[in-house]
Protein backbone atom coordinates (compact mmCIF):
# COMPACT_ATOMS: atom_id res chain seq x y z
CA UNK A 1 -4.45 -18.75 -9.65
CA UNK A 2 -4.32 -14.91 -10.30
CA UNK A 3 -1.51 -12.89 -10.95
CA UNK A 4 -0.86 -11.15 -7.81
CA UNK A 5 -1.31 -14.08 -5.32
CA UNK A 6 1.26 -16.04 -7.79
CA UNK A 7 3.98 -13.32 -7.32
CA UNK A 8 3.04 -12.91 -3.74
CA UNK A 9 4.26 -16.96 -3.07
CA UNK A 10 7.07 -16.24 -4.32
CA UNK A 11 8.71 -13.28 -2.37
CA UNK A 12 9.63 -12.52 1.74
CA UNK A 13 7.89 -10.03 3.27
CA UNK A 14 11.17 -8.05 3.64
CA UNK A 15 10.81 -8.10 -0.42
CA UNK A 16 7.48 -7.00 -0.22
CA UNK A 17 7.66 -4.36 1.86
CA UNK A 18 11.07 -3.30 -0.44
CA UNK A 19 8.42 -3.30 -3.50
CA UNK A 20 5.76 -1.67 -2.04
CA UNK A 21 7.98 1.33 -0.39
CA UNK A 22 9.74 1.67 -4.15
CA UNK A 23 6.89 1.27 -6.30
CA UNK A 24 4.62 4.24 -3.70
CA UNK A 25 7.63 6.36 -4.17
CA UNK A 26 7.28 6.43 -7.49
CA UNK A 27 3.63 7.25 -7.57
CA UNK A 28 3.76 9.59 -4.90
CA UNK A 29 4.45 12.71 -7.33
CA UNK A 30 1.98 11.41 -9.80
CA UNK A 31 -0.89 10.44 -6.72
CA UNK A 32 -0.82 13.64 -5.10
CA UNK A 33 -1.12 15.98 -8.15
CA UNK A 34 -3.95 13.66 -9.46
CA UNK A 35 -5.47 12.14 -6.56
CA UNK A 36 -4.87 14.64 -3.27
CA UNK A 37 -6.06 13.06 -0.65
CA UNK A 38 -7.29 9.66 -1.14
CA UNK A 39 -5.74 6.89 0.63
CA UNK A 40 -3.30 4.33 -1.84
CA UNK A 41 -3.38 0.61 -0.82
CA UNK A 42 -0.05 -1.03 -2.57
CA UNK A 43 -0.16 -5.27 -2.48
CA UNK A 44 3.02 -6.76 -4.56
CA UNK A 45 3.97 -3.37 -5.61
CA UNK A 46 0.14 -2.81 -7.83
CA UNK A 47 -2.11 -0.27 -6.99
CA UNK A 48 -5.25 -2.57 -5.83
CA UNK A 49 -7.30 0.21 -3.81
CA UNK A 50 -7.92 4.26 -3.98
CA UNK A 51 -10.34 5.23 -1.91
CA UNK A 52 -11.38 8.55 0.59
CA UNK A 53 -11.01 7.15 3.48
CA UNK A 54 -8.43 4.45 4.66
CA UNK A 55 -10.78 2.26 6.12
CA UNK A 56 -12.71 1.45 2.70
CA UNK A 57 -8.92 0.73 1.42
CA UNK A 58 -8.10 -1.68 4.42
CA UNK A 59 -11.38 -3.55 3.49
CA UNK A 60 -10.67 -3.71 0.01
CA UNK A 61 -7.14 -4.99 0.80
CA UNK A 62 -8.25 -7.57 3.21
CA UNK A 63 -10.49 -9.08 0.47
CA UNK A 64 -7.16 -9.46 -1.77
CA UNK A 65 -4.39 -10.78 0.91
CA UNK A 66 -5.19 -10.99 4.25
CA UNK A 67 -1.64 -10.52 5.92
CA UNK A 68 -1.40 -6.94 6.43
CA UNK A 69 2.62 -7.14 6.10
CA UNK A 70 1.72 -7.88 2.27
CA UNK A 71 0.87 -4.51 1.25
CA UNK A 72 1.58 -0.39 1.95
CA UNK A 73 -1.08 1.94 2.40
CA UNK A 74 0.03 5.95 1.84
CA UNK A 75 -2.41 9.11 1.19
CA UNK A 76 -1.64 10.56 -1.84
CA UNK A 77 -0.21 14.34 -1.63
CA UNK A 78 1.11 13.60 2.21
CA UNK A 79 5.00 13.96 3.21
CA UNK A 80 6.45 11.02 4.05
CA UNK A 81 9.63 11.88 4.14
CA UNK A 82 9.38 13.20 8.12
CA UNK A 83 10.33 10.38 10.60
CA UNK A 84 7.33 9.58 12.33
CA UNK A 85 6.88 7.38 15.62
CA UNK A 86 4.44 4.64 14.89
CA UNK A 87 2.10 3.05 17.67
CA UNK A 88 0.56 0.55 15.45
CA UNK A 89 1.73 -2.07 12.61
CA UNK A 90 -1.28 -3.63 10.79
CA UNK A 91 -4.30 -2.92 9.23
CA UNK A 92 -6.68 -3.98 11.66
């Protein structure tokens, strides 16, 4: 079994989404000065997608773990720091 789906088994998804939200805050400095832009998919806290558009980082995602509440997409260089209302949880 591969690394990621072995740590995925053995955390919540309130975990997860704990990991995720840490680990892109981390990056985000690093992302945006390197990367402005592109769209960051986040599964079990690892980088597994960077791609242009968020769509081609939702299907790369999908192929890893299909449960969207597994993993954190963010666009590198944006401010998340603003509350924002959200309409839509999922990646599909």
């Amino acid at each position: 079994m591969p690394k990621l789906a072995q740590k995925q088994k053995c955390v919540t998804m309130e975990q997860e989404r704990r990991l995720n939200q840490r680990v892109a805050r981390r990056l985000a400095q690093e992302m945006a000065e390197m990367h402005k832009g592109q769209w960051i998919g986040l599964i079990h806290g690892e980088v597994v997608a960077m791609e242009s558009t968020v769509e081609a980082v939702l299907e790369k995602m999908r192929v890893i773990e299909p449960n969207p509440s597994r993993g954190l997409v963010f666009q590198a260089g944006k401010d998340y720091t603003k509350k924002k209302i959200i309409l839509s949880v999922g990646w599909w």
